[in-house]
C-alpha atoms as a PDB file:
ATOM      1  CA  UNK A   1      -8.771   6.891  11.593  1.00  0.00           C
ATOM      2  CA  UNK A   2      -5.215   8.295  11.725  1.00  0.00           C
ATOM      3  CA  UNK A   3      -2.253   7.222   9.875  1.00  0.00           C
ATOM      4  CA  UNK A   4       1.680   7.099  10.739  1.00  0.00           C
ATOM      5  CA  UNK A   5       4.444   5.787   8.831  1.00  0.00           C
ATOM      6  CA  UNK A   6       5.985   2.529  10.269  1.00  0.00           C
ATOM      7  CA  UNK A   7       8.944   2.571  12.405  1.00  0.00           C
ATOM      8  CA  UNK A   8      11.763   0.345  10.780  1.00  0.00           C
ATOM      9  CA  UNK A   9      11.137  -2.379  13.131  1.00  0.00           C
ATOM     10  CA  UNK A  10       7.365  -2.475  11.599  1.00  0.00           C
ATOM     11  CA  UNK A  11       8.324  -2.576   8.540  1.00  0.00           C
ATOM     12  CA  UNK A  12      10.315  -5.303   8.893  1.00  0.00           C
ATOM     13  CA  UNK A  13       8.158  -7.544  10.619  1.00  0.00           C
ATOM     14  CA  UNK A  14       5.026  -6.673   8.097  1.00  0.00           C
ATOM     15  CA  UNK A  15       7.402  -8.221   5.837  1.00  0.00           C
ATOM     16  CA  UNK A  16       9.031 -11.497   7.377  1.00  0.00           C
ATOM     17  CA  UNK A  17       5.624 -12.345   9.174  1.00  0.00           C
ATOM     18  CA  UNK A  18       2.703 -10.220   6.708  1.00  0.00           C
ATOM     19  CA  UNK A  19       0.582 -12.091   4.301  1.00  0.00           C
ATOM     20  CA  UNK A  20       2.216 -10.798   1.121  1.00  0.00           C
ATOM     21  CA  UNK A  21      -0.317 -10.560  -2.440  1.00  0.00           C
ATOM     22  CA  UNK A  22       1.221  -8.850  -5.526  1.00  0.00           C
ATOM     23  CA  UNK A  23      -0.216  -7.549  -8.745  1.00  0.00           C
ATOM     24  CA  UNK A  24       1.062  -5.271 -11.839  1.00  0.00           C
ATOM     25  CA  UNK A  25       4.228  -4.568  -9.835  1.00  0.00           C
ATOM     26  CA  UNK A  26       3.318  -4.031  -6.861  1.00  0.00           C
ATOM     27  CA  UNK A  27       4.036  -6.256  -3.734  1.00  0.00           C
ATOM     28  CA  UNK A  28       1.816  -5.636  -0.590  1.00  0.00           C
ATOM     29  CA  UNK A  29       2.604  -7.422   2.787  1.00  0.00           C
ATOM     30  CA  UNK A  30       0.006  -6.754   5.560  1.00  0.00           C
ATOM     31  CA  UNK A  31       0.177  -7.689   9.210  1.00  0.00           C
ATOM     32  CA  UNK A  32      -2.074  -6.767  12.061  1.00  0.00           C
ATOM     33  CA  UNK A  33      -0.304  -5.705  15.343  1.00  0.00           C
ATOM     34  CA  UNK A  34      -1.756  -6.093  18.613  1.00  0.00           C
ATOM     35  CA  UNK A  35      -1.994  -2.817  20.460  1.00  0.00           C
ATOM     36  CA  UNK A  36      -1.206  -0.896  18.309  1.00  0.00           C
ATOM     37  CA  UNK A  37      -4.367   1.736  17.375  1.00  0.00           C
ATOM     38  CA  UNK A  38      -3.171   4.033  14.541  1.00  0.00           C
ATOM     39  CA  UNK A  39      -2.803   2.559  11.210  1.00  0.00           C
ATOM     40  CA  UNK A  40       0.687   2.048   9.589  1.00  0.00           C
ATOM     41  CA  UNK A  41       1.689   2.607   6.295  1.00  0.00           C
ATOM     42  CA  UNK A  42       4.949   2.432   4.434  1.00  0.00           C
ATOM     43  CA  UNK A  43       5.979   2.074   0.515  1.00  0.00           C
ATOM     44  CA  UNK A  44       9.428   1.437  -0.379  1.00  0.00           C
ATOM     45  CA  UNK A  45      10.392   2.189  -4.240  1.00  0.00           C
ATOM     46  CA  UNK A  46      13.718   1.496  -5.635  1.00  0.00           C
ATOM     47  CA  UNK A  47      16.212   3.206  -7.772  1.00  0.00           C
ATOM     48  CA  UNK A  48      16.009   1.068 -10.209  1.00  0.00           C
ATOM     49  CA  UNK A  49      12.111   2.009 -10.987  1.00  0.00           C
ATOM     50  CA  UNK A  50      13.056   5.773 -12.286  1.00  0.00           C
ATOM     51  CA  UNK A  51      14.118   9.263 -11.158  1.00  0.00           C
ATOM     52  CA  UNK A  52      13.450  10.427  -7.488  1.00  0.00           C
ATOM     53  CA  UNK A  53      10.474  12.725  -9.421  1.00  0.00           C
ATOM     54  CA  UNK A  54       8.702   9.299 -10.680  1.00  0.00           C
ATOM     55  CA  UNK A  55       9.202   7.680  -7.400  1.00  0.00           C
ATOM     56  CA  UNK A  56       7.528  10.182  -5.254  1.00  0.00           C
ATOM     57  CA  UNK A  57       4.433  10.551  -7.972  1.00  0.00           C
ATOM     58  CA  UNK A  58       4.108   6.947  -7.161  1.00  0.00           C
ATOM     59  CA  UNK A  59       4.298   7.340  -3.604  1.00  0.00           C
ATOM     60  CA  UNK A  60       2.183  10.039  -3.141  1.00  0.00           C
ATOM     61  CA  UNK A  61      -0.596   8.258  -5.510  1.00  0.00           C
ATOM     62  CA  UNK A  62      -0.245   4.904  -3.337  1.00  0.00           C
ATOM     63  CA  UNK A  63      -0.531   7.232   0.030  1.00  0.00           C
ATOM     64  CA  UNK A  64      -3.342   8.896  -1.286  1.00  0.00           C
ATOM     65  CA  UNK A  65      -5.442   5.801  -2.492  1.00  0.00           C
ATOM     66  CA  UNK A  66      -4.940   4.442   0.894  1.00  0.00           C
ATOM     67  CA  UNK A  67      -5.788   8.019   2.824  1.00  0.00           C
ATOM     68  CA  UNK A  68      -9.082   7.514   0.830  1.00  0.00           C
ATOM     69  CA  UNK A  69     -10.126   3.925   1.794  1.00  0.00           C
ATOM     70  CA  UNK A  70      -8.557   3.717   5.715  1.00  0.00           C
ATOM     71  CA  UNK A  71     -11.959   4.082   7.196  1.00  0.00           C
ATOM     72  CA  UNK A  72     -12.569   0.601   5.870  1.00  0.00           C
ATOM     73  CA  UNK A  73      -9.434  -0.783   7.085  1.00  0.00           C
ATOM     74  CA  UNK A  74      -8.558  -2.613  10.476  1.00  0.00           C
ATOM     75  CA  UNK A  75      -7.051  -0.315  13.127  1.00  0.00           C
ATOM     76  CA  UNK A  76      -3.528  -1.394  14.153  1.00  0.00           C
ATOM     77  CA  UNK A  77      -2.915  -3.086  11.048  1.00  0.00           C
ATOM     78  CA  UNK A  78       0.529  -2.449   9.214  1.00  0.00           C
ATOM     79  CA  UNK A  79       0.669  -1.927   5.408  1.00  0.00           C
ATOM     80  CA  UNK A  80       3.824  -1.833   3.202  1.00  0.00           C
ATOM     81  CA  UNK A  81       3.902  -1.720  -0.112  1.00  0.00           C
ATOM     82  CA  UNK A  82       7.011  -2.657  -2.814  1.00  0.00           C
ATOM     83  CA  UNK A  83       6.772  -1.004  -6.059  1.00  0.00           C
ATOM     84  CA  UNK A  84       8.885  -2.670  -8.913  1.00  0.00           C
ATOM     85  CA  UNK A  85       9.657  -0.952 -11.898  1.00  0.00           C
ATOM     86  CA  UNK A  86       7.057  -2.479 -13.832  1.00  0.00           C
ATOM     87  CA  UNK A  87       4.603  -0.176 -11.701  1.00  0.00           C
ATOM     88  CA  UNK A  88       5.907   2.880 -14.080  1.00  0.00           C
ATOM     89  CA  UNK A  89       3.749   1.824 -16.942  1.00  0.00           C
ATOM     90  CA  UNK A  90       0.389   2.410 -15.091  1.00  0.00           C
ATOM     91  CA  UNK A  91      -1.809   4.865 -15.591  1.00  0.00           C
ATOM     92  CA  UNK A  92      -3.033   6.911 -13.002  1.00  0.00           C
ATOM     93  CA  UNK A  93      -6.545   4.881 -13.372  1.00  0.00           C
ATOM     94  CA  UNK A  94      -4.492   1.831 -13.335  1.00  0.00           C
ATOM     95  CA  UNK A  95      -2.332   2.361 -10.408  1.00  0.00           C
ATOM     96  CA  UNK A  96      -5.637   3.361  -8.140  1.00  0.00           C
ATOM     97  CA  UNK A  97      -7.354  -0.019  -9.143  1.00  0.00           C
ATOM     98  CA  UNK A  98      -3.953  -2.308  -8.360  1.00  0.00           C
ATOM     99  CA  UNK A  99      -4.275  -0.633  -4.950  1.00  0.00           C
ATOM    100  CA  UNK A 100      -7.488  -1.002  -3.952  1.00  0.00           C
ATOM    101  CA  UNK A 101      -7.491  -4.565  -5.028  1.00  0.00           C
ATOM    102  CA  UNK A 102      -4.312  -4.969  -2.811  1.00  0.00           C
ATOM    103  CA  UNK A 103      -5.942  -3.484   0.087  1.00  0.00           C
ATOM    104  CA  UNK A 104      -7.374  -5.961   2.766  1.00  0.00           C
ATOM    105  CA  UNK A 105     -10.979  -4.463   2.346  1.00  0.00           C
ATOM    106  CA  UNK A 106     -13.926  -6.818   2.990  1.00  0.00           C
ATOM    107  CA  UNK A 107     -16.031  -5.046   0.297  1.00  0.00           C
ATOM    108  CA  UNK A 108     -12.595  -4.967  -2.362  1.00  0.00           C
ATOM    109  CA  UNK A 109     -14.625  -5.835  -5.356  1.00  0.00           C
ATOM    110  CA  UNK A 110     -17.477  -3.354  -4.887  1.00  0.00           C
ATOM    111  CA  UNK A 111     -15.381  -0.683  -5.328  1.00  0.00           C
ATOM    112  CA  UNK A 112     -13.037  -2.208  -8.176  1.00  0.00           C
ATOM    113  CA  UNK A 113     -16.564  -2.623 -10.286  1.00  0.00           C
ATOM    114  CA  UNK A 114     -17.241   1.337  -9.756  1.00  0.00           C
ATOM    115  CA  UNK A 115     -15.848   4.071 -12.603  1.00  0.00           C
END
């Protein structure tokens, strides 16, 4: 399965009408669309959680957690992410797992029990 990055519009509505679940700060909203085939994804990251350099190490490590797992997701669904500056104090290890357990996967705690 492909992925895009959502249009504004998608992002917006993922958030006003998404079912939202947060953890280690980090705020997921996810919202299937109708019609819609390729697979959405978009993180927004603030200022306030560090320089553009820690930023995009966190967005690239979200991206890539969800690159790995989107054959288990629904097609057309839209994904968006919030990281809050508490998200800075993960580790790499840590960040993966707070992912995956924010992912809408039917078989979530299969993988969280792995190494």
């Amino acid at each position: 399965m492909k992925m895009r990055s959502l249009a504004s519009f998608e992002f917006r509505i993922a958030i006003r009408s998404g079912v939202r679940k947060s953890r280690s700060g980090i705020t997921r909203y996810w919202f299937r669309c109708q019609g819609v085939e390729p697979f959405g994804l978009g993180v927004s990251i603030g200022k306030k959680v560090g320089a553009a350099i820690v930023r995009n190490r966190i967005k690239r490590r979200v991206r890539e957690t969800v690159r790995l797992y989107i054959d288990r997701l629904e097609p057309g669904s839209a994904l968006v992410f919030i990281i809050r500056p508490h998200a800075t104090q993960l580790t790499r290890r840590e960040l993966r797992q707070t992912v995956l357990a924010l992912l809408p996967l039917p078989d979530s705690r299969l993988i969280l029990d792995r190494k």
